[in-house]
Protein backbone atom coordinates (compact mmCIF):
# COMPACT_ATOMS: atom_id res chain seq x y z
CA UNK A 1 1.57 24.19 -16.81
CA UNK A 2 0.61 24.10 -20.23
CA UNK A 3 -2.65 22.13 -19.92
CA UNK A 4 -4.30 25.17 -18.16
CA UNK A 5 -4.19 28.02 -20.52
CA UNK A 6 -6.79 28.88 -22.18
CA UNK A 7 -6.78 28.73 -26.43
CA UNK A 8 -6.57 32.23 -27.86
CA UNK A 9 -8.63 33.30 -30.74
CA UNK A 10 -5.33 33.39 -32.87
CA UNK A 11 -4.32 29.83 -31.62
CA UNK A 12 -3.67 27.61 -34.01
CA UNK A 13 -5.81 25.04 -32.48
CA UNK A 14 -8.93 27.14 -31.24
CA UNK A 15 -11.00 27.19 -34.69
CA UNK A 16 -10.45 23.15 -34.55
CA UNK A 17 -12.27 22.86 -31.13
CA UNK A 18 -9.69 21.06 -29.05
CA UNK A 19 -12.78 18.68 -27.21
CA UNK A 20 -13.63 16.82 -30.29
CA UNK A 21 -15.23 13.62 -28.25
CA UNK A 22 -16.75 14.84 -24.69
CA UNK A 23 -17.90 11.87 -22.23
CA UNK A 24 -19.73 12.16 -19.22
CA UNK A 25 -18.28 10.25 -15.96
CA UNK A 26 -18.70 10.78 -12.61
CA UNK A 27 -21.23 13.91 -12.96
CA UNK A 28 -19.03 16.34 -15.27
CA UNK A 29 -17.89 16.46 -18.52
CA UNK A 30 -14.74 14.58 -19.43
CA UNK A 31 -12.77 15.80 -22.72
CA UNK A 32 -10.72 14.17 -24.91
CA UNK A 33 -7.37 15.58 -26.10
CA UNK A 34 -5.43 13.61 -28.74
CA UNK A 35 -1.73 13.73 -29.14
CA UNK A 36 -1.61 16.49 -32.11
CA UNK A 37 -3.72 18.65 -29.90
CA UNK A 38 -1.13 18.48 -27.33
CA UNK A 39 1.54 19.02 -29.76
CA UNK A 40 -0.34 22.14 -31.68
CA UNK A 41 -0.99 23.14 -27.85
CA UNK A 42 2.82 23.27 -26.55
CA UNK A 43 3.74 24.22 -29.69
CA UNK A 44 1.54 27.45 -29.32
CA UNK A 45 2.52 27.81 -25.58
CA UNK A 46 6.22 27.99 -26.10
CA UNK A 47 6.38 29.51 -29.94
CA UNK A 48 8.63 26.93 -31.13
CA UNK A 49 7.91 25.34 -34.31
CA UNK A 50 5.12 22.46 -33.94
CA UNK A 51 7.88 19.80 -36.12
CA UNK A 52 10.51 20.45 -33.38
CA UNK A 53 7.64 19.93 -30.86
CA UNK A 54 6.00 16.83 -32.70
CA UNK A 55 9.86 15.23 -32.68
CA UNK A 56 10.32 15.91 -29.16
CA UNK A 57 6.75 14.77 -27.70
CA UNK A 58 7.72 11.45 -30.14
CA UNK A 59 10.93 10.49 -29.22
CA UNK A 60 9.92 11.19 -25.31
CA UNK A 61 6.57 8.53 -25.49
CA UNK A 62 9.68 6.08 -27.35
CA UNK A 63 11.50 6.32 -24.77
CA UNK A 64 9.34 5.80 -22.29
CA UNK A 65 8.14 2.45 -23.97
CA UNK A 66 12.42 1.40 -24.27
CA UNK A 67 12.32 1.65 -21.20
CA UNK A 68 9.29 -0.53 -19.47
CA UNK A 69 9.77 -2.83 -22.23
CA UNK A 70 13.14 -3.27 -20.38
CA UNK A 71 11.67 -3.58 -17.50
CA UNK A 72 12.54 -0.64 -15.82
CA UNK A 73 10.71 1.36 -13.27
CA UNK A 74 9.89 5.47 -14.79
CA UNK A 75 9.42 8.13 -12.13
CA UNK A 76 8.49 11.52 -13.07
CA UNK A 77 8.50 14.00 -9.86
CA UNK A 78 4.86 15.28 -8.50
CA UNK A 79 3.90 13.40 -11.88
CA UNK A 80 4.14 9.58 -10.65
CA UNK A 81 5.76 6.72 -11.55
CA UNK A 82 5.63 4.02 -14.13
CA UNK A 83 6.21 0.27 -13.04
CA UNK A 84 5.80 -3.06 -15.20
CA UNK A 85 3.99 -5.52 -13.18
CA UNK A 86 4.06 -9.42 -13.67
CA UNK A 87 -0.10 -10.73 -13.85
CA UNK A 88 0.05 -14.49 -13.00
CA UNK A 89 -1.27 -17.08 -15.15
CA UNK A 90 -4.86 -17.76 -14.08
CA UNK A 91 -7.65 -19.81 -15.10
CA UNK A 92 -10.77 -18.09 -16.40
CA UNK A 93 -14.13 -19.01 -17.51
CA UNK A 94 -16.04 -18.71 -20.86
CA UNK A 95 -19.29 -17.10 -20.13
CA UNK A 96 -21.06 -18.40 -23.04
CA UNK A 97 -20.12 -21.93 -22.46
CA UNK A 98 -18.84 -21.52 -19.12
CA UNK A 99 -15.68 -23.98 -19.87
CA UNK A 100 -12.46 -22.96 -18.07
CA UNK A 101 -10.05 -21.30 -20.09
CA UNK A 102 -6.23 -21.02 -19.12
CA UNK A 103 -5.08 -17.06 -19.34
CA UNK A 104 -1.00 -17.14 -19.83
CA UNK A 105 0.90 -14.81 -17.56
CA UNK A 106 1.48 -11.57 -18.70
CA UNK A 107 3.07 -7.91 -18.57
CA UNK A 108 1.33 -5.06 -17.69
CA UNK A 109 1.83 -1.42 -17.15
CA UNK A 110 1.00 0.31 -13.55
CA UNK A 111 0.92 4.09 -12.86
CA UNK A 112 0.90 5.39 -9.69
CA UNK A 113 -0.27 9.12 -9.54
CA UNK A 114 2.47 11.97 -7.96
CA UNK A 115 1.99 14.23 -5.10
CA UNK A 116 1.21 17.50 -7.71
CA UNK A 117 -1.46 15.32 -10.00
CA UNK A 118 -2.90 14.16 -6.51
CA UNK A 119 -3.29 17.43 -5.31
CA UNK A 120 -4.33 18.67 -8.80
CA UNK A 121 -7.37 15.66 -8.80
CA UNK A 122 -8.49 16.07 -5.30
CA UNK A 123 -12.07 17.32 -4.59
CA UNK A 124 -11.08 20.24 -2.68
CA UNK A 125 -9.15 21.76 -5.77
CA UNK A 126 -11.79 20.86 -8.20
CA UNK A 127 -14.70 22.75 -6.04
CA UNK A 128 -11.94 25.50 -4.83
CA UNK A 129 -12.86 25.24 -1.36
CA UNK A 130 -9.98 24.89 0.92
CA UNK A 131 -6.94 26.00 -0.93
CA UNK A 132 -4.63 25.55 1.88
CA UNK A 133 -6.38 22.06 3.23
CA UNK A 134 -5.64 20.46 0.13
CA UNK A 135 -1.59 19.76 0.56
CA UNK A 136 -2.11 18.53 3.76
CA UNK A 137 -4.76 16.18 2.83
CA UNK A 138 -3.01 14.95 -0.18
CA UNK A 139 0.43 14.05 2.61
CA UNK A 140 -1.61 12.18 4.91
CA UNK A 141 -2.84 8.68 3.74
CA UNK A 142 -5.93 7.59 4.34
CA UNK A 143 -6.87 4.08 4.44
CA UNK A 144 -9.84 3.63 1.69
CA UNK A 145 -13.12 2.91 2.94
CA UNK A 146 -14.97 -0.82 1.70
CA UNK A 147 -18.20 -0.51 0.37
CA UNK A 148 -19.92 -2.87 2.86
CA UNK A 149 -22.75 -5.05 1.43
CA UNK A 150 -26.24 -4.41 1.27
CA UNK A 151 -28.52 -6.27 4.23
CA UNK A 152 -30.83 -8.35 2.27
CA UNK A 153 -34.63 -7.77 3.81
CA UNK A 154 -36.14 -10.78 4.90
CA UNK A 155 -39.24 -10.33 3.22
């Protein structure tokens, strides 16, 4: 997968320094990687010519927009799937005056991670501990636990 190799000194986008903006979250470092990264990236990966590559990354993020604006559901193998969901029309409340405010339905976008990003995300992989424990974890659903509420002290 292209995302893992490492930039060569002769890479066209090494001497740029592909993690412009670095967040923390969670504990680690979180990088971001814009579009013409990605491009310059494959580009350099598979040695075709970054305008081929820039045409075909385009034309696949404009079709994948055709198509939920259609309303259609997008599933990408081990990747995950695209859905448009319908939000409901709700009633919501200014905090500043705290007057109710009506929200008009609405469409939104849901992802739903695949069985290879799953297995890609999991602890296990991330610390490299259990190599073999991860597809198996990853198969069998666990139900999420609830953060239960703190017990107020009666002090």
């Amino acid at each position: 997968m292209f995302w893992r190799f490492r930039f060569l000194p002769g890479c066209r986008a090494a001497g740029r320094g592909i993690f412009r903006g670095v967040r923390m979250r969670q504990g680690f470092a979180m990088a971001t990687v814009t579009k013409k990264e990605l491009i310059d990236h494959i580009a350099d990966a598979t040695g075709h010519k970054r305008v081929v590559v820039k045409q075909i990354v385009q034309s696949f993020l404009d079709g994948i927009i055709v198509e939920l604006g259609k309303g259609n559901r997008l599933e990408f193998r081990d990747f995950g799937v695209f859905e448009v969901k319908q939000r409901q029309a709700r009633i919501a409340q200014n905090p500043k005056t705290l007057a109710p405010v009506p929200v008009p339905p609405k469409r939104t976008v849901k992802f739903k991670v695949g069985r290879l990003m799953k297995k890609v995300l999991a602890p296990e992989a991330q610390s490299g501990a259990g190599a073999a424990a991860a597809p198996a974890a990853t198969s069998a659903a666990a139900p999420k636990k609830r953060r239960q509420p703190r017990a107020s002290s009666p002090e």
